[in-house]
Protein backbone atom coordinates (compact mmCIF):
# COMPACT_ATOMS: atom_id res chain seq x y z
CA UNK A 1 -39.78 26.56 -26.31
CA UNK A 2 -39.81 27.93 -29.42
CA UNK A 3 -37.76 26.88 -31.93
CA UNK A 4 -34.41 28.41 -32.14
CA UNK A 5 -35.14 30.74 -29.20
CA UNK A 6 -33.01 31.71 -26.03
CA UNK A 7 -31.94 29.03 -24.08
CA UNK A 8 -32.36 30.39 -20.71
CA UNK A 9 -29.39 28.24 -19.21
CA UNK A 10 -27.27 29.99 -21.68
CA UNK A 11 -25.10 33.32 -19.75
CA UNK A 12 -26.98 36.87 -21.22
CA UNK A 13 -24.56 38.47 -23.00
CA UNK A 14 -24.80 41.57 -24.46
CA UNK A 15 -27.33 42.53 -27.18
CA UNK A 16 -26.29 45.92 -27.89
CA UNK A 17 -23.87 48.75 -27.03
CA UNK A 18 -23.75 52.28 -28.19
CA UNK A 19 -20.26 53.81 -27.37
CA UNK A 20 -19.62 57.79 -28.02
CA UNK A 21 -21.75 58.12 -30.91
CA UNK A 22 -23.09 61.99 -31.66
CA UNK A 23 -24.88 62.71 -35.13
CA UNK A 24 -24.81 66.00 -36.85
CA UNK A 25 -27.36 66.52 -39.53
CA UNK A 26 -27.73 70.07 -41.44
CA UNK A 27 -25.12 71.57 -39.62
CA UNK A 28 -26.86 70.80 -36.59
CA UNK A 29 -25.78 67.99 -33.20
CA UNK A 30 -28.69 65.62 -33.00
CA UNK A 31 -27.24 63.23 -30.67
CA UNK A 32 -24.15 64.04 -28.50
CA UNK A 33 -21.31 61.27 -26.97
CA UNK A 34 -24.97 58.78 -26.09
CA UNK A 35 -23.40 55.75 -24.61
CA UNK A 36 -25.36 52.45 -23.32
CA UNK A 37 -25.36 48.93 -23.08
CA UNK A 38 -28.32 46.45 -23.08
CA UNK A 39 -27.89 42.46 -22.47
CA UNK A 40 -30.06 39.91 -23.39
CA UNK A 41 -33.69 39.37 -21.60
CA UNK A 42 -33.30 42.87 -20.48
CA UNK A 43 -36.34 45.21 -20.98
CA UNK A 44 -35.17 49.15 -21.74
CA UNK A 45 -37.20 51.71 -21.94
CA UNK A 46 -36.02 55.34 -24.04
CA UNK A 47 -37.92 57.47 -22.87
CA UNK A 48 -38.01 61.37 -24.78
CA UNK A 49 -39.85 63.96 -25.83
CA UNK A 50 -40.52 64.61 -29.30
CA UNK A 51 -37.40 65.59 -30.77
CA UNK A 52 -35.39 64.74 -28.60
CA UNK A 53 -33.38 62.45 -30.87
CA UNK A 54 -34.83 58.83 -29.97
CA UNK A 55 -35.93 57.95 -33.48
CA UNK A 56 -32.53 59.35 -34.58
CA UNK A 57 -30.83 57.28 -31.93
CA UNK A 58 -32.74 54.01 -32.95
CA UNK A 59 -31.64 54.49 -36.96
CA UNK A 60 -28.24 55.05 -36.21
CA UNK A 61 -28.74 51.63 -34.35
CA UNK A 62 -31.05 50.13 -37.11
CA UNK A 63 -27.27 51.30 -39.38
CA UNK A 64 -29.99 53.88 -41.47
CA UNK A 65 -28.27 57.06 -40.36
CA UNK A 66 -24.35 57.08 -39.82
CA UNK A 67 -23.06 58.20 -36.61
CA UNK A 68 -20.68 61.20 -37.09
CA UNK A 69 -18.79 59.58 -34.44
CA UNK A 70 -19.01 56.36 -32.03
CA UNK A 71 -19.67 52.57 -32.85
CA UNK A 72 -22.71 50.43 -32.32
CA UNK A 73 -22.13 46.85 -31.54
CA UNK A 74 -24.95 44.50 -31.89
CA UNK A 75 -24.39 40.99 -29.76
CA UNK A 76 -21.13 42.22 -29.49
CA UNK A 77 -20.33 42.52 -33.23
CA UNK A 78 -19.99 45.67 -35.36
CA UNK A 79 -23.52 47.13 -36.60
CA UNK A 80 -24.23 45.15 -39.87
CA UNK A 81 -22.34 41.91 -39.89
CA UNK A 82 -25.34 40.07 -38.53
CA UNK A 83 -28.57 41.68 -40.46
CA UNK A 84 -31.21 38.88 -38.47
CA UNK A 85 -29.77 39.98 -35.52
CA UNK A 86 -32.39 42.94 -35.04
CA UNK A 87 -36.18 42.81 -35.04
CA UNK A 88 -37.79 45.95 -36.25
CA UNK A 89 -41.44 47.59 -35.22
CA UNK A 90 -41.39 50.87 -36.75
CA UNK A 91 -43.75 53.63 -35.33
CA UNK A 92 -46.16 54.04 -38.11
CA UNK A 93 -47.45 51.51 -40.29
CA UNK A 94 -50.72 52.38 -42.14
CA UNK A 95 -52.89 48.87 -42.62
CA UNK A 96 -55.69 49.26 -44.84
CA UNK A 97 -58.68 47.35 -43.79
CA UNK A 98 -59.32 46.59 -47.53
CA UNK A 99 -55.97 44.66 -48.26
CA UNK A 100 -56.46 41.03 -48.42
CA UNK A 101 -53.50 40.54 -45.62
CA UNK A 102 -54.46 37.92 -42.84
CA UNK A 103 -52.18 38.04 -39.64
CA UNK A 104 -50.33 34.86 -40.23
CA UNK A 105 -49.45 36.23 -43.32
CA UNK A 106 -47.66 38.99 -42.27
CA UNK A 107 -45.98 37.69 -39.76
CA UNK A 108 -44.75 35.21 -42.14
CA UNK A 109 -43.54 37.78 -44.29
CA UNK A 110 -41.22 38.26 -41.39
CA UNK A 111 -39.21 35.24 -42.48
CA UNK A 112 -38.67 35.18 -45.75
CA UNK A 113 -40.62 38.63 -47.08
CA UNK A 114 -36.86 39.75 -48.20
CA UNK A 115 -36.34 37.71 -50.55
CA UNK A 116 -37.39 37.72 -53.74
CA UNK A 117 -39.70 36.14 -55.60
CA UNK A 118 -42.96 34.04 -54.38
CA UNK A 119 -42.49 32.54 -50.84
CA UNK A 120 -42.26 29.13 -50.23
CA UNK A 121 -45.19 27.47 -47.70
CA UNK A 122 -42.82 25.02 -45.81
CA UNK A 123 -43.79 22.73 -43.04
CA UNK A 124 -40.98 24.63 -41.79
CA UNK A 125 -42.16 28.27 -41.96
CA UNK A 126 -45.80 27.37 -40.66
CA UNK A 127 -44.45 25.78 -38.16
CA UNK A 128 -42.67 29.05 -36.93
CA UNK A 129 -45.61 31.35 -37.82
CA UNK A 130 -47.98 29.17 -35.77
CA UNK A 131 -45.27 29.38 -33.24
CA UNK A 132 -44.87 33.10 -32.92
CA UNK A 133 -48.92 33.56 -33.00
CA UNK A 134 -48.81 31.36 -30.09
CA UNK A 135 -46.06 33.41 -27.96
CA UNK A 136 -47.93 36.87 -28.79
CA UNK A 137 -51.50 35.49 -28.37
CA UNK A 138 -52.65 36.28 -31.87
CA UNK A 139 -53.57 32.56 -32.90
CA UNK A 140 -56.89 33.77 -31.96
CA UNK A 141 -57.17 36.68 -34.71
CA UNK A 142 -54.39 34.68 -36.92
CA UNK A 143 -56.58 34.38 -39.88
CA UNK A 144 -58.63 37.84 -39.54
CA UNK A 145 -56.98 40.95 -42.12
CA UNK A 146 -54.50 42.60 -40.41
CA UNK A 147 -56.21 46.40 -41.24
CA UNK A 148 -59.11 45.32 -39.23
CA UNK A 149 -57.79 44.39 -35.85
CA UNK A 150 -57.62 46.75 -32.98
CA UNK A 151 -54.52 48.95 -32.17
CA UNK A 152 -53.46 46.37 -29.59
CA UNK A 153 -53.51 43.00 -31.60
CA UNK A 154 -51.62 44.72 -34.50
CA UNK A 155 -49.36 45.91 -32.30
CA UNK A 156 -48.84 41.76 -31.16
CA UNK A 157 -48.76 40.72 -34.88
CA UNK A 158 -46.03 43.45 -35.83
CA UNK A 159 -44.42 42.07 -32.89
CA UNK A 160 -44.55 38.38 -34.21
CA UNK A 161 -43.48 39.68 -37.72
CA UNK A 162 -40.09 41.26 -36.16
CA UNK A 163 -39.51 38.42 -33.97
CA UNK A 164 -39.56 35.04 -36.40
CA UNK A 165 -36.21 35.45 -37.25
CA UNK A 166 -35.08 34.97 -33.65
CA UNK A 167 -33.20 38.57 -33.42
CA UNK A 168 -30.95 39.13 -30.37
CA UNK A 169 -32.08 42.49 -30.14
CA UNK A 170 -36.13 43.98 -30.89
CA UNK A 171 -36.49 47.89 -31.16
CA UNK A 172 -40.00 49.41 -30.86
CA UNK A 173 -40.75 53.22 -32.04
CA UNK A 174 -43.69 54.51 -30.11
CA UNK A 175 -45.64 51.10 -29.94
CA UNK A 176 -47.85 52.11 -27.25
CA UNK A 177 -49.09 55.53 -29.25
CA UNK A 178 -52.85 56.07 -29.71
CA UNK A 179 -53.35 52.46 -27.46
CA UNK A 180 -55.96 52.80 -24.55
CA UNK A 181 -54.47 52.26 -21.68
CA UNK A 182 -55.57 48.89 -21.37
CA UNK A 183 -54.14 47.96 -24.34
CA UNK A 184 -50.71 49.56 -23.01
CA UNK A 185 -50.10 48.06 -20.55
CA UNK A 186 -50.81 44.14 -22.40
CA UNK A 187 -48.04 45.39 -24.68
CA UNK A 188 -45.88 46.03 -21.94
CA UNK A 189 -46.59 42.96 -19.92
CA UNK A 190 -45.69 40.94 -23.55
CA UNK A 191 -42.44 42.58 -24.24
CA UNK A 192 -41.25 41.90 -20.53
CA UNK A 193 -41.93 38.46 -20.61
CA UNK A 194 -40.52 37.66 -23.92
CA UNK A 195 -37.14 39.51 -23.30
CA UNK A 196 -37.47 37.02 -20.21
CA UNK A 197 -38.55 33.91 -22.20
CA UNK A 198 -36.67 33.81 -25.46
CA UNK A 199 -33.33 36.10 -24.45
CA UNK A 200 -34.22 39.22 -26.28
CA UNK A 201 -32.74 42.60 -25.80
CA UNK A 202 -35.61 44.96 -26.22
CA UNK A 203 -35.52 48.86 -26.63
CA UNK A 204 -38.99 50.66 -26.87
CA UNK A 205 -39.07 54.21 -26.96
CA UNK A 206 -41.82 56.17 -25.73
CA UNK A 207 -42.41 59.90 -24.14
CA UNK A 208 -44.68 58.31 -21.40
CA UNK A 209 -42.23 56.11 -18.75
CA UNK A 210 -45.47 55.10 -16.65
CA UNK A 211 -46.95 52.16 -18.36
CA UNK A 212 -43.52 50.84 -18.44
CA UNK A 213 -42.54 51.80 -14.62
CA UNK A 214 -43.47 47.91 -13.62
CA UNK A 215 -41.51 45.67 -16.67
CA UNK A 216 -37.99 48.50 -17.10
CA UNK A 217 -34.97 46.72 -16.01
CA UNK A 218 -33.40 50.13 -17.44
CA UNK A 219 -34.20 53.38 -18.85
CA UNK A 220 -32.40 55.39 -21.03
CA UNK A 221 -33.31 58.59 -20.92
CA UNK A 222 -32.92 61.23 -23.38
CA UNK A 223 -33.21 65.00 -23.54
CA UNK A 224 -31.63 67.95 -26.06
CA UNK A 225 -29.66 64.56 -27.40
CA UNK A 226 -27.63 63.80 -24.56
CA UNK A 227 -28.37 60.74 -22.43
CA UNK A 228 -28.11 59.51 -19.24
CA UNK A 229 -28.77 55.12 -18.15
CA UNK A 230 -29.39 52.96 -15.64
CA UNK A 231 -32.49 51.59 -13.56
CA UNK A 232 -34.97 54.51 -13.14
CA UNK A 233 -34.13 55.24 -9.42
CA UNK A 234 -30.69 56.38 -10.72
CA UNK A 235 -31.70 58.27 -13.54
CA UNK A 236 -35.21 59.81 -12.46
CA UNK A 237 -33.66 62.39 -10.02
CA UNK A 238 -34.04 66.12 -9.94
CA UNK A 239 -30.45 66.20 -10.16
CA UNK A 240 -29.45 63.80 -13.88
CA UNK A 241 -32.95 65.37 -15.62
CA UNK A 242 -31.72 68.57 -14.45
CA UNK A 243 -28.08 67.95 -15.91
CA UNK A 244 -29.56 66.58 -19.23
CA UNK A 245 -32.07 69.41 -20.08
CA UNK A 246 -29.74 72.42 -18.77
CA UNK A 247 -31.81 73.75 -16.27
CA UNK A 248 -33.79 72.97 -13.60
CA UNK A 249 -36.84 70.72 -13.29
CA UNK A 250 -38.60 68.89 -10.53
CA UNK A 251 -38.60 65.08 -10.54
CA UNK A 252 -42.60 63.98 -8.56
CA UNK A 253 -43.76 61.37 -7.26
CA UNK A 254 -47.49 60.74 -7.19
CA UNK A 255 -48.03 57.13 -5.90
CA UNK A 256 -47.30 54.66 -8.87
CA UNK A 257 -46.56 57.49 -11.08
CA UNK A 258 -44.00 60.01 -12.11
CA UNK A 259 -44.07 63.12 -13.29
CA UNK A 260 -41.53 65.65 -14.54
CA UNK A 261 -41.90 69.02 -14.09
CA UNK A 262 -40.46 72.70 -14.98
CA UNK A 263 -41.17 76.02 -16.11
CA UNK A 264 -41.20 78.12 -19.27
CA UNK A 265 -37.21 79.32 -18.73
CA UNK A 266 -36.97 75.42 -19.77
CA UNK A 267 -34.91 75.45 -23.12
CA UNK A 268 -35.55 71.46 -23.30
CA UNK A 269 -39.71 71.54 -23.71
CA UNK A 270 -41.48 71.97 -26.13
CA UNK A 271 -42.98 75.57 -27.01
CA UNK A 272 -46.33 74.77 -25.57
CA UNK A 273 -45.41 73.74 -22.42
CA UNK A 274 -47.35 74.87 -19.53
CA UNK A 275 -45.29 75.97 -16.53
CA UNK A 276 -46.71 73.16 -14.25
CA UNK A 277 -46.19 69.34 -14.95
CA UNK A 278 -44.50 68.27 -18.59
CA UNK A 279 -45.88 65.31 -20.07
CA UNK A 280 -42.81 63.42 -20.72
CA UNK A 281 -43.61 61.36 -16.89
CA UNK A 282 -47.67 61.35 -17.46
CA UNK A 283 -50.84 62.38 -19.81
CA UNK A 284 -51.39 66.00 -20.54
C-alpha cells in the first residue's frame, strides 16, 4: 500500500458535500440550489454540456469562486480548513515539449512545489514519487519530458502530481478531452480503481457519460445549472433530463450506450444542435 493511503478496513466516510449552493455572476444564476454528496472510494461522474456550469460548480468546490449561497464540506469539514485535502487536474495544461521537465519531476512538484524556495530531494519524497509512478503506471515514461508524452500518459502523470499528497477528494476537468478512445477508457479504468484502492472521492466532469458508463458509482448530472444525483438508472430517465433542461427530450438506449436526444424548441442545447441525437450521451 502506499504510504499514507486509504486503509480499506477503515468505514468510507464522506469526501465531499455540496448543500444549496447557487452562484450568480454578472447579474446572472450560474448554478441554482446544486446539492450532492460523494464518500470515499466512490467514482462520480458530472456529466454537462458546455456551459452548463460544471467548471463553475468544481471552483466553487476548489473555494476559487464563492457560492452566493450554500456550503461545501470537504471530508466533512468546511471548504478550506484542510487545503491537502483536494487533488487538482485542471482541464488545460499546455506542456511544451522543449521544457526540460521529466515526469517524476512534476509529479514531485506535487508535494512540495508550494513552497518556496528550492525543493529538498529526500529519501522521503522519492520514495513517494516512485510510489505514485508505480500506482498510475508511469514508472515506465518516469524519466521522459513531460511535453513529449502522449495525451494519455500525461493525463496519468497529472494524475500522480494531484494525488502525492494523499487528498480525500481528486477533481478532474475534462481529462478525457482530445484522448482516443483507447486512451479513455485506461483513464477511466485508473480512476475507478484508485478511488477503490487508496479511499479517494473522485469527481470528473465530462460532456460524454459513455466511457464512464462501466466505473460511475454516481452521476451528477447537470443542465441550465440545476442538478439532479444518484446512480445513472435514476437520473438517466426521460423524465429527471426532462425536468432539468425544461422541456422535453428523449433518454436512448443503443446497447452499451446512451444517448440523449431533443429538438430545436430545446432552450438547454447549444445553438447548433441538430434536431436528432445531442452529444451530451455520445460523439457527434
Amino acid at each position: 500500500m502506499i504510504e499514507g493511503a486509504y486503509d480499506l478496513a477503515e468505514d468510507k466516510g464522506e469526501a465531499l458535500a455540496v448543500e444549496g449552493v447557487s452562484v450568480w455572476l454578472s447579474g446572472r444564476e450560474i448554478l441554482h440550489d446544486v446539492s450532492f454528496s460523494l464518500h470515499r472510494g466512490e467514482f462520480t461522474g458530472l456529466i454537462g454540456s458546455n456551459g452548463a456550469g460544471k467548471t463553475t460548480l468544481l471552483r466553487t468546490i476548489l473555494g476559487m469562486q464563492v457560492p452566493t449561497t450554500g456550503t461545501v464540506r470537504i471530508g466533512g469539514s468546511p471548504r478550506g480548513a484542510h487545503g491537502a485535502a483536494v487533488g487538482y487536474v485542471p482541464q488545460k495544461i499546455l506542456l511544451d515539449p522543449d521544457i526540460p521537465l521529466r515526469s517524476r519531476d512534476l509529479v514531485g512538484l506535487g508535494f512540495d512545489g508550494h513552497r518556496l524556495g528550492i525543493p529538498l530531494r529526500s529519501k522521503h519524497r522519492r520514495i513517494l514519487v516512485e510510489e505514485m509512478l508505480e500506482a498510475v503506471d508511469a514508472s515506465r515514461f518516469a524519466d521522459s519530458r513531460v511535453g513529449t508524452l502522449s495525451g494519455g500518459e500525461q493525463q496519468r502523470v497529472l494524475i500522480a502530481h494531484a494525488l502525492i499528497r494523499h487528498p480525500r477528494l481528486l477533481l478532474l476537468d475534462e481529462p478525457l478531452a482530445n484522448l482516443d478512445i483507447r486512451s479513455e477508457y485506461e483513464v477511466v479504468e485508473l480512476l475507478s480503481r484508485l478511488a477503490e484502492e487508496q479511499g479517494i472521492g473522485v469527481l470528473i466532469s465530462a460532456h460524454d457519460m459513455n466511457p464512464l458508463l462501466s466505473a460511475m458509482d454516481r452521476i451528477v448530472y447537470i443542465a441550465n445549472g440545476r442538478a439532479a444525483s444518484g446512480t445513472t438508472d435514476e437520473v438517466v430517465r426521460t423524465e429527471v433530463l426532462s425536468k432539468l433542461y425544461g422541456s422535453h427530450v428523449d433518454v436512448i438506449r443503443i446497447h452499451d450506450r446512451i444517448l440523449v436526444a431533443a429538438g430545436h424548441e430545446h432552450d438547454g442545447l447549444p445553438a447548433h444542435t441538430e434536431p436528432s441525437v445531442w452529444a451530451i450521451g455520445g460523439r457527434s
